[in-house]
PDB file of N, CA and C in Angstrom:
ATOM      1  N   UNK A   1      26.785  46.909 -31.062  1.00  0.00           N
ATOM      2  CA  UNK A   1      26.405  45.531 -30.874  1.00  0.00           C
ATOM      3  C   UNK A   1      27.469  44.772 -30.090  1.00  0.00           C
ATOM      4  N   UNK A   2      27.673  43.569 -29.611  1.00  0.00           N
ATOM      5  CA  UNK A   2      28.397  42.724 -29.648  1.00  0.00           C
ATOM      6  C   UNK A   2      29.719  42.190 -30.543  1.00  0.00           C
ATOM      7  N   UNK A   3      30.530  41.819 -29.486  1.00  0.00           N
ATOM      8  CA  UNK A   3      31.482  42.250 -30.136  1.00  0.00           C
ATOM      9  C   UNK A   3      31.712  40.283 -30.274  1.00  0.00           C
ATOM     10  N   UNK A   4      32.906  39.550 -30.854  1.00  0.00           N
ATOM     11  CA  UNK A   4      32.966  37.883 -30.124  1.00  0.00           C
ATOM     12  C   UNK A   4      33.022  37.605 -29.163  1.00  0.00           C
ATOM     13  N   UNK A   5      33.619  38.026 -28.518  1.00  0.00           N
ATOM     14  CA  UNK A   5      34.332  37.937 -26.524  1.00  0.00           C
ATOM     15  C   UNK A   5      32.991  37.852 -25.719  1.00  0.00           C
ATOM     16  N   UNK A   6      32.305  39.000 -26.292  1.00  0.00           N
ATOM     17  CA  UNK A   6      31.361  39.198 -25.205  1.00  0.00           C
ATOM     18  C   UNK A   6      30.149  38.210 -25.480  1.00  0.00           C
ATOM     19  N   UNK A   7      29.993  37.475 -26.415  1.00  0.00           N
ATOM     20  CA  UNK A   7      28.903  36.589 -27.192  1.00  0.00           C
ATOM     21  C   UNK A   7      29.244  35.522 -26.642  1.00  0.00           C
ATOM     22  N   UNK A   8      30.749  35.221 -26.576  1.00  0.00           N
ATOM     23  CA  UNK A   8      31.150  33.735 -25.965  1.00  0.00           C
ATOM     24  C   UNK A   8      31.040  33.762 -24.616  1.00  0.00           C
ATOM     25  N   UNK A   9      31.675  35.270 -23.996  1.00  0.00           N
ATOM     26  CA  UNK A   9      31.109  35.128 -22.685  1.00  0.00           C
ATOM     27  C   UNK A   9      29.924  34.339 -21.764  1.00  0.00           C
ATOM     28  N   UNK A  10      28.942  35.349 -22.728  1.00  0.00           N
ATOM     29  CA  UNK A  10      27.457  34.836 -22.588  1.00  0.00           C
ATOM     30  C   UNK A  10      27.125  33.689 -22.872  1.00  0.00           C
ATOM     31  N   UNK A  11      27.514  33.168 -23.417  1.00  0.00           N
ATOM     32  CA  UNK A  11      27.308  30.981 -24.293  1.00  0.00           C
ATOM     33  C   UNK A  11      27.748  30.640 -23.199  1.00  0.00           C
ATOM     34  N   UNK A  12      29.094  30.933 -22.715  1.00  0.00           N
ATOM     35  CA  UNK A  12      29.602  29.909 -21.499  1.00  0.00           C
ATOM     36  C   UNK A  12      29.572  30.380 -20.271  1.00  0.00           C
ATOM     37  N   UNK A  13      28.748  31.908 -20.309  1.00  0.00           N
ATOM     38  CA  UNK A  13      27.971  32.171 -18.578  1.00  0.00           C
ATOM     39  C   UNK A  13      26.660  31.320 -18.518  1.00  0.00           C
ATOM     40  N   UNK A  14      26.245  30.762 -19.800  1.00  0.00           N
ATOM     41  CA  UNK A  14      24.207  30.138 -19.800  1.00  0.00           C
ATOM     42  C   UNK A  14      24.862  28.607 -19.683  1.00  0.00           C
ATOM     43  N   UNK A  15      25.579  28.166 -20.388  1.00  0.00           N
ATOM     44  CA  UNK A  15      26.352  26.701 -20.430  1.00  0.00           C
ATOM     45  C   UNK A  15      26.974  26.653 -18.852  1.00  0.00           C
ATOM     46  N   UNK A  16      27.497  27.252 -18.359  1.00  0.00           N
ATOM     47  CA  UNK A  16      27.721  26.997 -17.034  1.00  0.00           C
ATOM     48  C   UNK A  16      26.621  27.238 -15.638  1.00  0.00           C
ATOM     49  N   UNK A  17      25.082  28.149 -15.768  1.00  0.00           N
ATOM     50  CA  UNK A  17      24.278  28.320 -15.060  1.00  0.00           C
ATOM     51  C   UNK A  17      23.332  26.824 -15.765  1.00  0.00           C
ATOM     52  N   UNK A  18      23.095  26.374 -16.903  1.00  0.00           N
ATOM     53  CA  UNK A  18      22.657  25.136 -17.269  1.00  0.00           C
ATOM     54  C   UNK A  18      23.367  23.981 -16.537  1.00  0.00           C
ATOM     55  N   UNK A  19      24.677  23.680 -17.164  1.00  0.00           N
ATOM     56  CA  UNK A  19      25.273  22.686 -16.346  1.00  0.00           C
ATOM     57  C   UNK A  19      25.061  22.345 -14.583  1.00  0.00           C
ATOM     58  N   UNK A  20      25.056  24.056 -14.313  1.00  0.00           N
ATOM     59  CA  UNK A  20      25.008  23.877 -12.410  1.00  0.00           C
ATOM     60  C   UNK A  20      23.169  23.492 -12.211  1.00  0.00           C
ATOM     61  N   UNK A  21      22.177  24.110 -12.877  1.00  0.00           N
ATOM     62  CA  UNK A  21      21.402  23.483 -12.483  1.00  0.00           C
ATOM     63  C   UNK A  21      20.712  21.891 -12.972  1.00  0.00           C
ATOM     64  N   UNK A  22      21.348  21.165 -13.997  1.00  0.00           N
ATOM     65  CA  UNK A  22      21.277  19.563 -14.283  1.00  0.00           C
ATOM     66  C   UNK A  22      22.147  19.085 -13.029  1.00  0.00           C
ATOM     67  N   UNK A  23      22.950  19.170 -12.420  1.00  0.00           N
ATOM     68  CA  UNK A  23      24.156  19.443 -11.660  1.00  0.00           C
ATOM     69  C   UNK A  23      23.319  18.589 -10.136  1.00  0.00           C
ATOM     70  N   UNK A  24      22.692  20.187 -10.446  1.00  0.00           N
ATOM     71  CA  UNK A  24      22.055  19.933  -8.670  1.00  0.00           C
ATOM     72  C   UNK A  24      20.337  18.949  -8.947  1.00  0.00           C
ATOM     73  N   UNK A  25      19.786  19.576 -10.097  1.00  0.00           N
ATOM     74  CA  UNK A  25      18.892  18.752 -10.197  1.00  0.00           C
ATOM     75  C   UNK A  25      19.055  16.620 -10.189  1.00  0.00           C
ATOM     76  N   UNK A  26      20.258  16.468 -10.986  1.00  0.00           N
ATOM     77  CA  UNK A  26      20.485  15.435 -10.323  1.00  0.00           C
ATOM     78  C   UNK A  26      20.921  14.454  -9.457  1.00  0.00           C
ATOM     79  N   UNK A  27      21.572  15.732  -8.239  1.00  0.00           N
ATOM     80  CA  UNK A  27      21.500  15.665  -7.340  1.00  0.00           C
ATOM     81  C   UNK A  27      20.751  15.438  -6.138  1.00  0.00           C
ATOM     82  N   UNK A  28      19.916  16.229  -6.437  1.00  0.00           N
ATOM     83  CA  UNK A  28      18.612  15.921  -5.779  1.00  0.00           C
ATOM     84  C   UNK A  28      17.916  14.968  -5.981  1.00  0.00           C
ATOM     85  N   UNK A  29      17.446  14.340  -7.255  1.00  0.00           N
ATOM     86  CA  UNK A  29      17.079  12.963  -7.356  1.00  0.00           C
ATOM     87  C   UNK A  29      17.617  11.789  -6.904  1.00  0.00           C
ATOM     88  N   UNK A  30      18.801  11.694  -6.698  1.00  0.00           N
ATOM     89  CA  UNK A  30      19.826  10.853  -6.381  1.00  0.00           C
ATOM     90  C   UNK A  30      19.479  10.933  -4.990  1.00  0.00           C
ATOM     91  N   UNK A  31      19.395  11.897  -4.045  1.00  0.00           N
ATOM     92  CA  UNK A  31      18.897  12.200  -2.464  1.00  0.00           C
ATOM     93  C   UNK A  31      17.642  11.352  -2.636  1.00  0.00           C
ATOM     94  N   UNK A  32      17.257  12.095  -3.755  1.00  0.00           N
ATOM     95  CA  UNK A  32      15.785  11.470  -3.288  1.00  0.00           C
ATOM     96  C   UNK A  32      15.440   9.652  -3.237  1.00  0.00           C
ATOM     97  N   UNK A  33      15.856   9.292  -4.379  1.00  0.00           N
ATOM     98  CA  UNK A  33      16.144   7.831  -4.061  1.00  0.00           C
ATOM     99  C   UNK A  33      16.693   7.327  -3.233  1.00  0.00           C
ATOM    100  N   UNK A  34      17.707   8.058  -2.580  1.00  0.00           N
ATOM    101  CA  UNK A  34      18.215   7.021  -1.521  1.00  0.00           C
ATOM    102  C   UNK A  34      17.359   7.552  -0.278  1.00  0.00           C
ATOM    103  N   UNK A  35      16.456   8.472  -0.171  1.00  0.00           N
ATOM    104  CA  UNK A  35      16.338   8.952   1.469  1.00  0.00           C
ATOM    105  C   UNK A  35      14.899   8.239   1.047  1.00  0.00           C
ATOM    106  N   UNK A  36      14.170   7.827   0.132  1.00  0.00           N
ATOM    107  CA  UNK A  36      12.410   7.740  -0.255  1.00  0.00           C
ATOM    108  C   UNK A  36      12.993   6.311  -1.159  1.00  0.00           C
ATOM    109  N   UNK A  37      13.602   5.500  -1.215  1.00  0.00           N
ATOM    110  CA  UNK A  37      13.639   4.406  -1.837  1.00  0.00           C
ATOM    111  C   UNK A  37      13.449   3.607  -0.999  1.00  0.00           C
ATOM    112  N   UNK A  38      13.683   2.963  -0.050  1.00  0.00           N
ATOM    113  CA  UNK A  38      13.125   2.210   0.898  1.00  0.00           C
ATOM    114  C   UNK A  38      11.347   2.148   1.688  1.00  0.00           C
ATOM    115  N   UNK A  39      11.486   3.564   1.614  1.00  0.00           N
ATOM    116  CA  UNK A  39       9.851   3.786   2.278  1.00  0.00           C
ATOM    117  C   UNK A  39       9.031   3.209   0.845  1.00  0.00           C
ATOM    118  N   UNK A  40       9.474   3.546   0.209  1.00  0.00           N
ATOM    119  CA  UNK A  40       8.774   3.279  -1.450  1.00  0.00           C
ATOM    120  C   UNK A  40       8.497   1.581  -1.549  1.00  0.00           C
ATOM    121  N   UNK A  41       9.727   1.017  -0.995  1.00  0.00           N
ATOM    122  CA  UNK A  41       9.990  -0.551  -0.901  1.00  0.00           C
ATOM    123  C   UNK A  41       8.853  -1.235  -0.117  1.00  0.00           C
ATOM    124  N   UNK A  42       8.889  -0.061   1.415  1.00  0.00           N
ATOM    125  CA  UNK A  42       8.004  -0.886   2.203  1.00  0.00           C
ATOM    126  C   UNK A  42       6.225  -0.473   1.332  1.00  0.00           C
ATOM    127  N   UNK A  43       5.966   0.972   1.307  1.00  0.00           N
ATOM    128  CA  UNK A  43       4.715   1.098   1.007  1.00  0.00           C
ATOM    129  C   UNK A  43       3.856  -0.675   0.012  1.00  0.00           C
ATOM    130  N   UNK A  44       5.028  -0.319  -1.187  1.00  0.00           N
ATOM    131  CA  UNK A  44       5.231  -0.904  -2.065  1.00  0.00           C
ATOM    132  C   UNK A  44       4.358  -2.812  -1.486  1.00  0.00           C
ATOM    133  N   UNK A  45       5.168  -2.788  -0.490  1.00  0.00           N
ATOM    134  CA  UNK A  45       5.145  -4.274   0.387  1.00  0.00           C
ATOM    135  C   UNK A  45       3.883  -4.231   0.971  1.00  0.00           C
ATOM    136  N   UNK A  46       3.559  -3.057   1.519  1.00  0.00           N
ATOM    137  CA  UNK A  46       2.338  -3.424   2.360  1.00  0.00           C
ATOM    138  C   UNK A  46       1.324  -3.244   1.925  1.00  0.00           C
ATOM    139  N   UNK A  47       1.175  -2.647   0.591  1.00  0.00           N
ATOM    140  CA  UNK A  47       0.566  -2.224  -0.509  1.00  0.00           C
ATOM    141  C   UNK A  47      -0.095  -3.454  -1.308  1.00  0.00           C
ATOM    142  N   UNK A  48       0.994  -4.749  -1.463  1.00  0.00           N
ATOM    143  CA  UNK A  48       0.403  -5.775  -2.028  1.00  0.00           C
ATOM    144  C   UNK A  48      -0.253  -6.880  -0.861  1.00  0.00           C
ATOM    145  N   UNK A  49       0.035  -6.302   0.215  1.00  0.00           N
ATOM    146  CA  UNK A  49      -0.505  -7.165   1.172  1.00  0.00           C
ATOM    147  C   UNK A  49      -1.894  -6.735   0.857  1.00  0.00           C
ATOM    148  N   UNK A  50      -2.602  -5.663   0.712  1.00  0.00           N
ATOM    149  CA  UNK A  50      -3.808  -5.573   0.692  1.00  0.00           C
ATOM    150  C   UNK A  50      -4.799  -5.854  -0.691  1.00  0.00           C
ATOM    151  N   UNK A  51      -4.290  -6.561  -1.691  1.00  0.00           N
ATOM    152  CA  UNK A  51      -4.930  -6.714  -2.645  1.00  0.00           C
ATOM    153  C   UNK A  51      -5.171  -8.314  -2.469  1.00  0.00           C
ATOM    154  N   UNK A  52      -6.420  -8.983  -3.145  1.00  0.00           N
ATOM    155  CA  UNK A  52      -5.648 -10.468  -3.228  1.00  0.00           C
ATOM    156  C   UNK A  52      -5.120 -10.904  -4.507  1.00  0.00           C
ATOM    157  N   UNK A  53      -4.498 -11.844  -3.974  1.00  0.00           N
ATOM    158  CA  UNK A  53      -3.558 -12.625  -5.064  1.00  0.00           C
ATOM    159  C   UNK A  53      -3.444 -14.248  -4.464  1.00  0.00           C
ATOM    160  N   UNK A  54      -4.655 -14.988  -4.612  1.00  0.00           N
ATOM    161  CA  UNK A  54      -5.069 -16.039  -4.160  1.00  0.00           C
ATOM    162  C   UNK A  54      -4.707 -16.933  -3.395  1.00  0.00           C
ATOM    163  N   UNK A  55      -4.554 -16.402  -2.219  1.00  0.00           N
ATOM    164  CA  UNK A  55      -4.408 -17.041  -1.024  1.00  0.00           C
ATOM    165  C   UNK A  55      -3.265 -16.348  -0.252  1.00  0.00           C
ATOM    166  N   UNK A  56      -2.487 -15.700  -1.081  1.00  0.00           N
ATOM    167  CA  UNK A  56      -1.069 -15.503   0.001  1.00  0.00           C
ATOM    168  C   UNK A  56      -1.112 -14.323   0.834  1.00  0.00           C
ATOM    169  N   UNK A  57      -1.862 -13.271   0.202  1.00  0.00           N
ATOM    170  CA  UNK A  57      -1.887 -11.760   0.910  1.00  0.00           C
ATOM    171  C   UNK A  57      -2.375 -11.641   2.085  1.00  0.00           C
ATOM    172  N   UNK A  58      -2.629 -10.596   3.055  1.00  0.00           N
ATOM    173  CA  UNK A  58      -3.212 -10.684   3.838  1.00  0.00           C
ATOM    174  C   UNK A  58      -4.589 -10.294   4.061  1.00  0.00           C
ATOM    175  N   UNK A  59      -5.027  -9.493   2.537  1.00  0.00           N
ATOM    176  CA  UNK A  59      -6.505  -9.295   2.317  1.00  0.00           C
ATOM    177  C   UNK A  59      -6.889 -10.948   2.195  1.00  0.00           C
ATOM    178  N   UNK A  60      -6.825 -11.898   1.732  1.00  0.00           N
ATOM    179  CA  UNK A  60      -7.421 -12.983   1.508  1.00  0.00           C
ATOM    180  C   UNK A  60      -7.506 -13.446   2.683  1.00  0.00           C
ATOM    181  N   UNK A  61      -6.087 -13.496   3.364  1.00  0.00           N
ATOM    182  CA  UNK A  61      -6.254 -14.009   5.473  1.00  0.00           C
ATOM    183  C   UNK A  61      -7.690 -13.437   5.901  1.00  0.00           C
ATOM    184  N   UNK A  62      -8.181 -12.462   5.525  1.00  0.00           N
ATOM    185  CA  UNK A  62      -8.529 -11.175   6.113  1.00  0.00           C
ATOM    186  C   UNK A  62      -9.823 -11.914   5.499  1.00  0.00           C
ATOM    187  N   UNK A  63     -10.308 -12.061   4.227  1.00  0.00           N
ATOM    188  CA  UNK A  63     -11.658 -12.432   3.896  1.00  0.00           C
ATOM    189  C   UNK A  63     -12.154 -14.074   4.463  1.00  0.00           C
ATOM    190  N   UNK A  64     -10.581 -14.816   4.676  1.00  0.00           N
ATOM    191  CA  UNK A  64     -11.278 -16.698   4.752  1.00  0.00           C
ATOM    192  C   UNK A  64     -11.159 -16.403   6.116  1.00  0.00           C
ATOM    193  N   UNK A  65     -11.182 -15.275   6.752  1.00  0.00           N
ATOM    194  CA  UNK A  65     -11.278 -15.346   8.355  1.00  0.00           C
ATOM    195  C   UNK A  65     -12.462 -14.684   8.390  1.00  0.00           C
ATOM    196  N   UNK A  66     -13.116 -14.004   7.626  1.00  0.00           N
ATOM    197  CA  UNK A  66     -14.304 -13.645   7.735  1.00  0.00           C
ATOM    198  C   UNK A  66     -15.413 -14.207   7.344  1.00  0.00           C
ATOM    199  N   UNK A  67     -15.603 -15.420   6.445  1.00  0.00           N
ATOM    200  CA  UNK A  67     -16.076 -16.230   6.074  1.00  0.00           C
ATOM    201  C   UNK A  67     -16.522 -17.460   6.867  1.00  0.00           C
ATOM    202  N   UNK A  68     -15.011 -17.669   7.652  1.00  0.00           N
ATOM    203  CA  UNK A  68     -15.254 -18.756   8.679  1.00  0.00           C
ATOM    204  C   UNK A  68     -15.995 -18.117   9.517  1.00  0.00           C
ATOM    205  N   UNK A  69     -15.808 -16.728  10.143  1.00  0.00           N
ATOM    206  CA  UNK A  69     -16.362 -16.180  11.098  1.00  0.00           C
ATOM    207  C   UNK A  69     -17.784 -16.483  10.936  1.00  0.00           C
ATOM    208  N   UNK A  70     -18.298 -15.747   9.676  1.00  0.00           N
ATOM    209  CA  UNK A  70     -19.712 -16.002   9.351  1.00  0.00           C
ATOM    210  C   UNK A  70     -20.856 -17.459   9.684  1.00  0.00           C
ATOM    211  N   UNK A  71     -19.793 -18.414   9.189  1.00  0.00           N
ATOM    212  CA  UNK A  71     -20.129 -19.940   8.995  1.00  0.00           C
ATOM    213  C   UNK A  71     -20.110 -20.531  10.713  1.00  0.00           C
ATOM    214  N   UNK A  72     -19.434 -20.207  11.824  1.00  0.00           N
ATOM    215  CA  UNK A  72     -19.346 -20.132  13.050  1.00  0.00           C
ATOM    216  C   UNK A  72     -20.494 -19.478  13.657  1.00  0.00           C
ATOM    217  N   UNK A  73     -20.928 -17.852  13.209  1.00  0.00           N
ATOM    218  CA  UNK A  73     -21.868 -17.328  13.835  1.00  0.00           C
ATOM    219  C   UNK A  73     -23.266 -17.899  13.264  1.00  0.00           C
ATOM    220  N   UNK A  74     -23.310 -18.875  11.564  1.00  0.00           N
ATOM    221  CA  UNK A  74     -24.490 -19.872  11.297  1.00  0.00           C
ATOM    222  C   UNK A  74     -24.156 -20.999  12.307  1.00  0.00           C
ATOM    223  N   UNK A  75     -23.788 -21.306  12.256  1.00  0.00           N
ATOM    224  CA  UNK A  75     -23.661 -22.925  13.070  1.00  0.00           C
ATOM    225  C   UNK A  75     -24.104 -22.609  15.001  1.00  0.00           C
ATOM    226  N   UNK A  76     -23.422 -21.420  15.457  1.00  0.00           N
ATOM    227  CA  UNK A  76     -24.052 -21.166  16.764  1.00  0.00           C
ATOM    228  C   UNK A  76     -25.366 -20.674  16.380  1.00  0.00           C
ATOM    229  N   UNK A  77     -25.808 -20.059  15.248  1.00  0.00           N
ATOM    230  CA  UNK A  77     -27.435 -19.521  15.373  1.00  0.00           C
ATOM    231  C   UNK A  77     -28.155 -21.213  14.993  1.00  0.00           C
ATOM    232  N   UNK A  78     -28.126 -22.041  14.260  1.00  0.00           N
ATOM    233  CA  UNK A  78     -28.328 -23.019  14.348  1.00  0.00           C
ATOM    234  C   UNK A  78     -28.209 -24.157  16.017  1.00  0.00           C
ATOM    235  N   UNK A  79     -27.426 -24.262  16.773  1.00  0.00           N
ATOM    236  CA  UNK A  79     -26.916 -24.561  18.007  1.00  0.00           C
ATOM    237  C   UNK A  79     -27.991 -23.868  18.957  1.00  0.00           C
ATOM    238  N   UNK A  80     -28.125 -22.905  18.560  1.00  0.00           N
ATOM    239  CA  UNK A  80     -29.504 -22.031  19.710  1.00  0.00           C
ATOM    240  C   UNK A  80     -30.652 -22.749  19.227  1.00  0.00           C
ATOM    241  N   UNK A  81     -31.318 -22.327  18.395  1.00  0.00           N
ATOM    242  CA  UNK A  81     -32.544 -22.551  18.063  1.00  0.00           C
ATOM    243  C   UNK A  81     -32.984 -24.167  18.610  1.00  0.00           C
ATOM    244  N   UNK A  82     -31.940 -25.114  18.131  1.00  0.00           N
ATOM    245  CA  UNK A  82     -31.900 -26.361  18.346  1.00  0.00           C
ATOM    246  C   UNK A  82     -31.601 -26.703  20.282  1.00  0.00           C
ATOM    247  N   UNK A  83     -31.576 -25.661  20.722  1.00  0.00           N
ATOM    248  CA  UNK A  83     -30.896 -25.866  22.273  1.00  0.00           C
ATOM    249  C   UNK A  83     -32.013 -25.241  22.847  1.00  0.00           C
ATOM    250  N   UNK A  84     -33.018 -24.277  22.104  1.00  0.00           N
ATOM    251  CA  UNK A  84     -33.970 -23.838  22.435  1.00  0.00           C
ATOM    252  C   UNK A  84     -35.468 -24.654  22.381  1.00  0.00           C
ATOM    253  N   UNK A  85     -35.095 -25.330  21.283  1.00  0.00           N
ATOM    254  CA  UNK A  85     -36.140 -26.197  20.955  1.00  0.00           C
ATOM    255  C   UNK A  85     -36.289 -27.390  21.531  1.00  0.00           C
ATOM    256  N   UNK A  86     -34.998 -28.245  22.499  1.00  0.00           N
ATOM    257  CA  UNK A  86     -34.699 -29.020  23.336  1.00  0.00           C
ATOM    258  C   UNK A  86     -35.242 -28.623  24.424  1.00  0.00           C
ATOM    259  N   UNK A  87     -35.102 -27.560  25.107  1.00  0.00           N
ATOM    260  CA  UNK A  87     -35.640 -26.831  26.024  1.00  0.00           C
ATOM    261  C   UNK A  87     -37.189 -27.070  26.542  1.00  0.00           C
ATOM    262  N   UNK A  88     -37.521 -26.169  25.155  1.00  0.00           N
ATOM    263  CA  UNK A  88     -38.941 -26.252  25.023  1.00  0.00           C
ATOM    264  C   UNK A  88     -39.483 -27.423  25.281  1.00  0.00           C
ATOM    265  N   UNK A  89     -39.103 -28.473  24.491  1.00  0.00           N
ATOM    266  CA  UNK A  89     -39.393 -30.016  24.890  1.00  0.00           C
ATOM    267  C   UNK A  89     -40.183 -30.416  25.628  1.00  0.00           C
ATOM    268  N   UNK A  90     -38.765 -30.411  26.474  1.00  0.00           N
ATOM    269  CA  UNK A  90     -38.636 -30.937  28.547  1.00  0.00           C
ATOM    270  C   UNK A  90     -39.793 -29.917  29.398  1.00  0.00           C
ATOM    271  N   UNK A  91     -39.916 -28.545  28.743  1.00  0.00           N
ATOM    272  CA  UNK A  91     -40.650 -28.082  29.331  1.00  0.00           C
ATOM    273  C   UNK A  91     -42.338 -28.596  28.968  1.00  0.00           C
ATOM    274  N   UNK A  92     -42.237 -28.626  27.677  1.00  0.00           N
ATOM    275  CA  UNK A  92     -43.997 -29.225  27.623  1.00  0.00           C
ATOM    276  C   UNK A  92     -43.923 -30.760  28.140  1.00  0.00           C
ATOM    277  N   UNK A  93     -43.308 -31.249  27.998  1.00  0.00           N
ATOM    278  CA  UNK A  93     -43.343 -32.483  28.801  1.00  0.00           C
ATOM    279  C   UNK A  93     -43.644 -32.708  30.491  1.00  0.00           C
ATOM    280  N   UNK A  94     -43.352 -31.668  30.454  1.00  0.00           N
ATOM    281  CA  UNK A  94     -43.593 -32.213  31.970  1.00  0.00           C
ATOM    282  C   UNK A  94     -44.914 -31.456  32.385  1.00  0.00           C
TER     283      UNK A  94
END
């Protein structure tokens, strides 16, 4: 069997292959935050631009510009009919 030496060996060959990989594993996280923490920042940013949050985002820009749009393309379909019907008028009139 095993003798002590060789038992402790083994404790502090697994304690030192443990340590090296927490080691590097948080190492790598640490990379990772700093090289993906900013992109995270912006996603993050442009991310709330697209939700609304009553009035400030740019989905809401995005809907009261489409709304007006709508209310513009009623008011010119209104503007025709009425420019058409002026038309018509002058034409039976004479």
């Amino acid at each position: 069997m095993f003798d002590t030496p060789q038992i402790d060996d083994v404790i502090l060959w697994i304690g030192a292959i443990v340590g090296a990989l927490i080691a590097t594993v948080s190492g790598l996280m640490a990379l990772h935050r700093i090289v993906f923490g900013p992109v995270r920042k912006d996603i993050e940013a442009i991310q709330s631009q697209l939700v609304k949050n009553s009035g400030t985002s740019l989905r809401d820009a995005i809907d009261r510009t489409e709304k007006k749009q709508e209310e513009i393309h009623e008011d010119l379909r209104r503007l025709y009919e009425r420019l058409d019907e002026h038309i018509q008028w002058h034409l039976e009139e004479k």
